[in-house]
Protein backbone atom coordinates (compact mmCIF):
# COMPACT_ATOMS: atom_id res chain seq x y z
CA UNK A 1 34.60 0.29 29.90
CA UNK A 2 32.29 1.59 27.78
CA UNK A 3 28.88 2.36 28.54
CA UNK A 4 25.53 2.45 27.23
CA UNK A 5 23.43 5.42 27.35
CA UNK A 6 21.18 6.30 30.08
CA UNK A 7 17.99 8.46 28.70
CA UNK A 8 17.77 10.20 32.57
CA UNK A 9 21.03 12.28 31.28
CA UNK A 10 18.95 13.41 28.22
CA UNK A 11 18.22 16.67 29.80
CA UNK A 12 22.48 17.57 29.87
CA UNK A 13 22.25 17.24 26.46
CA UNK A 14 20.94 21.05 25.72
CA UNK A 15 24.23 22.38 24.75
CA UNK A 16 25.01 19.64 21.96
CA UNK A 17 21.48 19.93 20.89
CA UNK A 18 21.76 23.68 20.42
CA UNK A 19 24.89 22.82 18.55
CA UNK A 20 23.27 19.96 16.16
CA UNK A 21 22.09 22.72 13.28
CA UNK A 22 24.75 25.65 13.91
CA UNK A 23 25.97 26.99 10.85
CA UNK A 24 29.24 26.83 12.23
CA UNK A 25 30.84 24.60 9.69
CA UNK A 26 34.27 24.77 11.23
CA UNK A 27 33.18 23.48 14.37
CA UNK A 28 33.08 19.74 12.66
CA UNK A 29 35.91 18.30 11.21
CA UNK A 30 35.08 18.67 7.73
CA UNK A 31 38.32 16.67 6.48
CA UNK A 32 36.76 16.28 2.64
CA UNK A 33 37.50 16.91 -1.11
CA UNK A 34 34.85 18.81 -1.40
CA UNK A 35 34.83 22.42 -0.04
CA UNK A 36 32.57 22.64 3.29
CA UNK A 37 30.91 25.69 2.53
CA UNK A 38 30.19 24.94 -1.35
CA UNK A 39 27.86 22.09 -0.13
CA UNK A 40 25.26 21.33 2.57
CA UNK A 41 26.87 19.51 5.83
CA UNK A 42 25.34 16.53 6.98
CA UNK A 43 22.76 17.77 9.75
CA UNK A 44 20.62 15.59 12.00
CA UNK A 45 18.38 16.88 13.77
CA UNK A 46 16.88 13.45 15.85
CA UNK A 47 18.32 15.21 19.03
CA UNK A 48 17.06 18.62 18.68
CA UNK A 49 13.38 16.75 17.97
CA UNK A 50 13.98 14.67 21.36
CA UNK A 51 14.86 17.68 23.77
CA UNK A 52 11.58 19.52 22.22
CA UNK A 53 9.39 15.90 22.85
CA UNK A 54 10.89 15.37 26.44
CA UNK A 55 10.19 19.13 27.34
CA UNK A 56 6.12 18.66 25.94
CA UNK A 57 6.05 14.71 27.55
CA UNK A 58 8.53 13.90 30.31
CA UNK A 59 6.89 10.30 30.61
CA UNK A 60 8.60 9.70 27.44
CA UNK A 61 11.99 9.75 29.51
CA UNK A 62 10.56 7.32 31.30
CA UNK A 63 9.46 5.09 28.34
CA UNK A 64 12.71 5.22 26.97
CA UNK A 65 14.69 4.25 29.75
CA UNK A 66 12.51 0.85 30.06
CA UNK A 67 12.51 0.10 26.56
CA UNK A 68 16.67 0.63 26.54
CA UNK A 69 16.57 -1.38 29.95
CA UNK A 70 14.89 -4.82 27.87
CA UNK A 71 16.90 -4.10 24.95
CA UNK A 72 19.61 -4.43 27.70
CA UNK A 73 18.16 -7.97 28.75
CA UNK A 74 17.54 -9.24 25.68
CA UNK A 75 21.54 -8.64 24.62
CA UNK A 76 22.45 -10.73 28.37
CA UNK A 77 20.38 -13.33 26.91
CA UNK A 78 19.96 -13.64 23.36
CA UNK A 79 18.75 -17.67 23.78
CA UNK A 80 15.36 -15.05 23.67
CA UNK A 81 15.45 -13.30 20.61
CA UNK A 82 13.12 -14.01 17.83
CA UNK A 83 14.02 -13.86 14.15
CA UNK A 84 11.72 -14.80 11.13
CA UNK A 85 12.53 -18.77 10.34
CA UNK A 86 15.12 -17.24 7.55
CA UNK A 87 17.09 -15.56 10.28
CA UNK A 88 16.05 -12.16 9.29
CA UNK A 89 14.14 -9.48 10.46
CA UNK A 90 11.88 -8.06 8.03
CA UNK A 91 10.30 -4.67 8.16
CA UNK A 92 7.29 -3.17 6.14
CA UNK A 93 8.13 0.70 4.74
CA UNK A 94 5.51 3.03 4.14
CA UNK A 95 6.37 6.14 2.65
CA UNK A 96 4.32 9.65 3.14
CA UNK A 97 5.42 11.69 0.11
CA UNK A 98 4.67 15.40 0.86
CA UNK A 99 5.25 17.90 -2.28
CA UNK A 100 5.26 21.53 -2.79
CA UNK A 101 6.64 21.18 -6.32
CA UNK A 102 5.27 18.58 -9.23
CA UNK A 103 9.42 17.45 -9.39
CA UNK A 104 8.94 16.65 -5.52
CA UNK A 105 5.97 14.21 -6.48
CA UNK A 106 9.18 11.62 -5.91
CA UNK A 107 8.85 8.79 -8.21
CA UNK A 108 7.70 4.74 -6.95
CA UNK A 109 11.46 4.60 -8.87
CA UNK A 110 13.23 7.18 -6.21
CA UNK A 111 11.33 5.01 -3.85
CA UNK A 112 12.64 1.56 -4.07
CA UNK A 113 15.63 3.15 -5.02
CA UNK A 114 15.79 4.04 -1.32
CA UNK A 115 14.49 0.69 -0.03
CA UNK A 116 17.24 -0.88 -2.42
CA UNK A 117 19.72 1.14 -0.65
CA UNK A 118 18.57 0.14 2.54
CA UNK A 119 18.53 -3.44 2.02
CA UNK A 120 22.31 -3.69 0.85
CA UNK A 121 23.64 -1.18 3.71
CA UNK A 122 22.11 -3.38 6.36
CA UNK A 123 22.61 -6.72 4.46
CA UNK A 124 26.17 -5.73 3.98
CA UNK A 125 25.73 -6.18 -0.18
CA UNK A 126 26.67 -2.53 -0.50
CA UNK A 127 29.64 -2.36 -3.18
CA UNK A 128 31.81 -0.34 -1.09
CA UNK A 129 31.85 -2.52 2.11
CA UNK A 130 34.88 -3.74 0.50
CA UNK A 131 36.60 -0.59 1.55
CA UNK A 132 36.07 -0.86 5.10
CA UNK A 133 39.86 -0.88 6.83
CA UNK A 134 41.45 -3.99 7.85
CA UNK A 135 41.48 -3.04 11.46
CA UNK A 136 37.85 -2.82 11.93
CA UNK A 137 37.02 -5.98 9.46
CA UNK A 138 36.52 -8.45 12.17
CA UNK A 139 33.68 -6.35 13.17
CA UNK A 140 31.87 -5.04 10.15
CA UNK A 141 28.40 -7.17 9.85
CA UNK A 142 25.72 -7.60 8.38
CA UNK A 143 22.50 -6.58 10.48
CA UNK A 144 20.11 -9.29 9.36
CA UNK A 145 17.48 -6.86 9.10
CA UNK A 146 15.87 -6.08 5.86
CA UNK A 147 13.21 -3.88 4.24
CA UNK A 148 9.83 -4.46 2.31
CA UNK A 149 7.80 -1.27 0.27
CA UNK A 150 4.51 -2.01 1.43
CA UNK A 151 2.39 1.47 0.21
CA UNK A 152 3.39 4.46 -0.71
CA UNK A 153 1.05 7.75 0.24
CA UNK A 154 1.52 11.42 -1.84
CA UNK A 155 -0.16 14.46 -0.55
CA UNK A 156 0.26 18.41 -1.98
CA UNK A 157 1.17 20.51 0.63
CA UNK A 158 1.90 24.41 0.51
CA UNK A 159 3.99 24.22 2.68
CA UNK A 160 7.61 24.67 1.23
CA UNK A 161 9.54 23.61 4.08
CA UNK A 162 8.68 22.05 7.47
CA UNK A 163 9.99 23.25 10.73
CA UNK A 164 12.36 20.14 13.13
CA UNK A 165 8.94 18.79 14.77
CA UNK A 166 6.43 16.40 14.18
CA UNK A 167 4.49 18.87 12.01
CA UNK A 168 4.32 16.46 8.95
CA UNK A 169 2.75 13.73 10.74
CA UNK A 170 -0.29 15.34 11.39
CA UNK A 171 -3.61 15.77 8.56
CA UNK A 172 -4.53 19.05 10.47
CA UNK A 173 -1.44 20.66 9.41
CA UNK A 174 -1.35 19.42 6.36
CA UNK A 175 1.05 16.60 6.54
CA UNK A 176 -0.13 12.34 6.63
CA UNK A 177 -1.10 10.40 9.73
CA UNK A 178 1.28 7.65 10.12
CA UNK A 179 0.09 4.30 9.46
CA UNK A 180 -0.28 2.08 12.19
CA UNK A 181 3.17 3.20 13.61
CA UNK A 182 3.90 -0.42 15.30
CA UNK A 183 3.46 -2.25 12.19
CA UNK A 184 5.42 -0.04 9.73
CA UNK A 185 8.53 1.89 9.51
CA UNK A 186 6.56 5.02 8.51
CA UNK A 187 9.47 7.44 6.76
CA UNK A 188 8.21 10.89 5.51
CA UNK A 189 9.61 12.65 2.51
CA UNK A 190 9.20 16.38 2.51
CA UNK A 191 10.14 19.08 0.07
CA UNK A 192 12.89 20.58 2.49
CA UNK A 193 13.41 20.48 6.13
CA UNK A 194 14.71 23.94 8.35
CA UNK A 195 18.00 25.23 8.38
CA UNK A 196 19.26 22.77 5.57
CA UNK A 197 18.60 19.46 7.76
CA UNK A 198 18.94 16.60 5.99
CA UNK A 199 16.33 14.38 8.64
CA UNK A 200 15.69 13.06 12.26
CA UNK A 201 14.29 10.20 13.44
CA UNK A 202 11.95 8.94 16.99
CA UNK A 203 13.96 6.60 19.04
CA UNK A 204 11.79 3.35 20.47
CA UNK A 205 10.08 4.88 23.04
CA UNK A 206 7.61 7.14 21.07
CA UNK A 207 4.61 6.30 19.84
CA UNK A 208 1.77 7.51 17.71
CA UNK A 209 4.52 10.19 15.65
CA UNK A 210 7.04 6.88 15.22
CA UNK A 211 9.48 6.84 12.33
CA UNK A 212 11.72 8.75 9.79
CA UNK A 213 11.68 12.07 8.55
CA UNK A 214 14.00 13.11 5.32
CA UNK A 215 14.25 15.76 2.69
CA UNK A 216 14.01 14.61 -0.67
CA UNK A 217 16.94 15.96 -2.40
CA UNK A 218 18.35 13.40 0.68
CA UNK A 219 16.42 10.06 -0.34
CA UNK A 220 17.10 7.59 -3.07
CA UNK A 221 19.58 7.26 -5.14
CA UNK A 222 17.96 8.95 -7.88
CA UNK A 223 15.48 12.16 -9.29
CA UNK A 224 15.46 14.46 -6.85
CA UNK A 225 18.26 13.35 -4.66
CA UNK A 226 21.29 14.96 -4.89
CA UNK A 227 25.26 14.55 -4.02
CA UNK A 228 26.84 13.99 -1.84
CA UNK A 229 23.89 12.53 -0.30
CA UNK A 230 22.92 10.82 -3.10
CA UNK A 231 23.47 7.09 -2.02
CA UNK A 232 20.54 6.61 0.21
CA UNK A 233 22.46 6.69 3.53
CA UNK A 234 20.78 9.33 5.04
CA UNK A 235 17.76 6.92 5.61
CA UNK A 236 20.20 4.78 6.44
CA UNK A 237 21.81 6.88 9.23
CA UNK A 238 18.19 7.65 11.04
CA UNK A 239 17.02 3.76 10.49
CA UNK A 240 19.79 3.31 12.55
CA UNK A 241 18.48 6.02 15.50
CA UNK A 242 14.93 4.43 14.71
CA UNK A 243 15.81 1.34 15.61
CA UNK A 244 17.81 2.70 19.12
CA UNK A 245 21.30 3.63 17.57
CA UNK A 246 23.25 6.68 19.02
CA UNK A 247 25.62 8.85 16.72
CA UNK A 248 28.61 6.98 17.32
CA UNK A 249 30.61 10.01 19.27
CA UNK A 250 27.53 9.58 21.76
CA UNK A 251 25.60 12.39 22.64
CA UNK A 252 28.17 15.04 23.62
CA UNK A 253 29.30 18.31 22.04
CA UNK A 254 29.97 16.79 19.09
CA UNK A 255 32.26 19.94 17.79
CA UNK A 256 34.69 19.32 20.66
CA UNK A 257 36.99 16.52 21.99
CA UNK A 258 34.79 14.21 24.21
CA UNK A 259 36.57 11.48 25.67
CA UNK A 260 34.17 10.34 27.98
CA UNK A 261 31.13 10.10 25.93
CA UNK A 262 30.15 7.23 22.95
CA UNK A 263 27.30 5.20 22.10
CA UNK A 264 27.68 2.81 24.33
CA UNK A 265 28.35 -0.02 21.55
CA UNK A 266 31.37 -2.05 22.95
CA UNK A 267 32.91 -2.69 19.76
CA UNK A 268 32.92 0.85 18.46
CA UNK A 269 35.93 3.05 19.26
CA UNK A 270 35.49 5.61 21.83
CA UNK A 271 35.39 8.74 18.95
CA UNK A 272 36.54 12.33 19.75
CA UNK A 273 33.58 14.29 17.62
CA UNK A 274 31.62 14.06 14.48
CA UNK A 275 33.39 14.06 11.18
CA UNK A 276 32.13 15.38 7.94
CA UNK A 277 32.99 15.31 4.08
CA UNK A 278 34.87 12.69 3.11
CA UNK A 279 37.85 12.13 5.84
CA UNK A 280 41.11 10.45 4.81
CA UNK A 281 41.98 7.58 6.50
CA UNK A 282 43.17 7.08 9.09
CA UNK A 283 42.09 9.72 11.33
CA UNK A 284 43.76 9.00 15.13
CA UNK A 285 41.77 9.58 17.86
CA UNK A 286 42.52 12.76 20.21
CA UNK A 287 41.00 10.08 22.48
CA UNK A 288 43.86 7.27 22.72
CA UNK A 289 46.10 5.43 20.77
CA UNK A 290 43.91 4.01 18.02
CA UNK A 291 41.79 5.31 14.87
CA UNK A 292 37.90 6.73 14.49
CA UNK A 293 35.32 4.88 12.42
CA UNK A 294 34.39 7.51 10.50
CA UNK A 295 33.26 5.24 7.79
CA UNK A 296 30.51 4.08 10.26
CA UNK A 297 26.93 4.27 8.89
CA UNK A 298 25.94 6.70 12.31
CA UNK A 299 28.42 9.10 12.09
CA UNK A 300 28.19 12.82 10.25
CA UNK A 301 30.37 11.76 6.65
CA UNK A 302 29.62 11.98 3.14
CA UNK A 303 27.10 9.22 1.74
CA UNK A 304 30.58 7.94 -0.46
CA UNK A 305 32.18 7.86 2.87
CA UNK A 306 29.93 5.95 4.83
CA UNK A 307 29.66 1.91 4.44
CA UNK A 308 29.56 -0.32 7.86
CA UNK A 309 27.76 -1.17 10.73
CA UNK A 310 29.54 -3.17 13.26
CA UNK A 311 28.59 -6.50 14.95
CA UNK A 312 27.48 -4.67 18.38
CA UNK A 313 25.46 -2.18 16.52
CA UNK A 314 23.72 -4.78 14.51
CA UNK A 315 23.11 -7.26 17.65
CA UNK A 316 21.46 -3.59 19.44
CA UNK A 317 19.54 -3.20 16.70
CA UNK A 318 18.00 -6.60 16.76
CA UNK A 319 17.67 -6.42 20.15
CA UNK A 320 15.82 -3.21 19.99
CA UNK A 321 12.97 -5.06 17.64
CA UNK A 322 12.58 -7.84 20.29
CA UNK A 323 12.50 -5.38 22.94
CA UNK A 324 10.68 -2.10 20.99
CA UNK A 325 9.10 -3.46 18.20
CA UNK A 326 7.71 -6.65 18.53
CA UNK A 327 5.29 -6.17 16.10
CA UNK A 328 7.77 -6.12 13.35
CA UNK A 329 8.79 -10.01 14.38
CA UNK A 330 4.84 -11.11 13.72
CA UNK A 331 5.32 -13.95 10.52
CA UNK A 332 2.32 -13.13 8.65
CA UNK A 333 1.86 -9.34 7.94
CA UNK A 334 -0.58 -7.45 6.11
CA UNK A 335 1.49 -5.69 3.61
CA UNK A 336 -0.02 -3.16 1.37
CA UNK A 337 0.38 -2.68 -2.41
């Protein structure tokens, strides 16, 4: 039976988190037709950001584990959830644009681009949800949840890349305060993040430094964003940790066969490791006698090679907002323009 994943066992997770940024390509499977060491490898670095938080605030353990404990109840009884009266779930965006360069002044084009993007990956519009296998087409969904620009926020910065913390978030070190982070999806777009990381996100459970962190030749689907992560899916990947989603190998050594770990989404195969490029299907499980969803939004593929979220990720997701993020379920909002 699968389970879902307890934030007390955070602190085992030092080994994979050492692992997250190695520049030891070969250590993922990097199945692709594109050569692994021409290009950057997908590289989140949510993990790495979480060990560093827990070490400076243990009660965020704490915090976490309750908020995963009502997203827990509110799944046993969904009679409880709350949607808007259209069935969905809609959240504001701000975006903190911080530049180096004039051509990383990202355009208010670049920008819905990405909020574009976001709304057809998690309202299942996306063109290539078509090419999700048969096997796992009882369970692709739709997530019900979808996105609103509400302001946008541009600051200079000389700062030409930003280290895997919460730097950005802060006016004193030159980044942008986030804007009231229980409102808004705050998502930060920086010139580049360390060691060629692509973004990270705060799972429910933190607080004031709340949201999404990307680098913008990652975000949009246009100017400065470049294959293969081109198609906005890197926003679409942390959204997904954001709003409580695991990578779906769990939160093991991703580089070798795990059997024992996963995300602790019942209708997601158990899944050996990461995957990266663009892996030809079908890829068997070391695990058991059935196929990896490496097409799935929260594992480590090309943007071209990601395009589904299943049912049980979707219903977590929800349930996350009703347990996490109530805020974000409030009818009449303030948005800004």
């Amino acid at each position: 039976m699968k389970q879902f994943i307890k934030y007390t066992l955070v602190a085992g997770l030092a080994l994979f988190l050492t692992n997250c940024n190695d520049s030891n390509d070969n250590a993922i499977d990097a199945s692709s037709n594109n050569s692994a060491s021409s290009k950057t490898l997908r590289r989140c670095a949510t993990y790495e950001v979480l060990q560093q938080d827990l070490l400076k605030d243990p009660s965020l353990r704490l915090r976490m584990q309750t908020l995963e404990n009502k997203t827990l109840r509110v799944l046993a009884n969904r009679s409880n959830a709350k949607l808007l009266s259209n069935g969905n779930v809609e959240i504001p965006v701000v975006v903190n644009v911080i530049y180096h360069k004039d051509t990383e002044k990202i355009s208010t084009a670049q920008i819905q681009s990405q909020i574009d993007a976001l709304n057809r990956d998690y309202s299942a519009t996306n063109a290539d949800y078509s090419k999700v296998p048969a096997e796992f087409a009882s369970i692709k969904s739709s997530t019900s949840i979808r996105f609103v620009l509400s302001k946008i926020i541009r600051r200079y910065s000389s700062k030409e890349s930003w280290p895997m913390d919460h730097t950005m978030k802060y006016t004193s070190q030159g980044g942008i305060y986030p804007t009231e982070p229980t409102k808004y999806l705050n998502i930060w777009v920086v010139s580049n993040i360390d060691d060629e990381t692509l973004g990270f996100a705060t799972f429910p459970g933190e607080t004031d430094r709340s949201g999404v962190v990307i680098g913008s030749p990652y975000f949009g689907t246009m100017g400065t964003a470049v294959a293969p992560y081109n198609l906005g899916r890197t926003a679409t990947h942390e959204v997904g940790h954001w709003l409580g989603l695991h990578h779906i190998w769990g939160d093991g050594d991703f580089d070798v066969a795990n059997c024992t770990d996963d995300d602790g989404i019942a209708d997601t195969p158990i899944q050996s490791k990461a995957y990266q490029g663009t892996p030809v299907y079908p890829s068997v499980s070391s695990c058991g006698a059935w196929n990896e969803m490496t097409m799935n939004y929260m594992d480590y593929v090309d943007d071209a090679a990601m395009y589904m979220f299943t049912a049980g990720q979707a219903s977590f997701m929800r349930a996350t907002i009703n347990s996490s993020r109530p805020e974000l379920l409030q009818k009449k909002k303030k948005y800004f323009k």
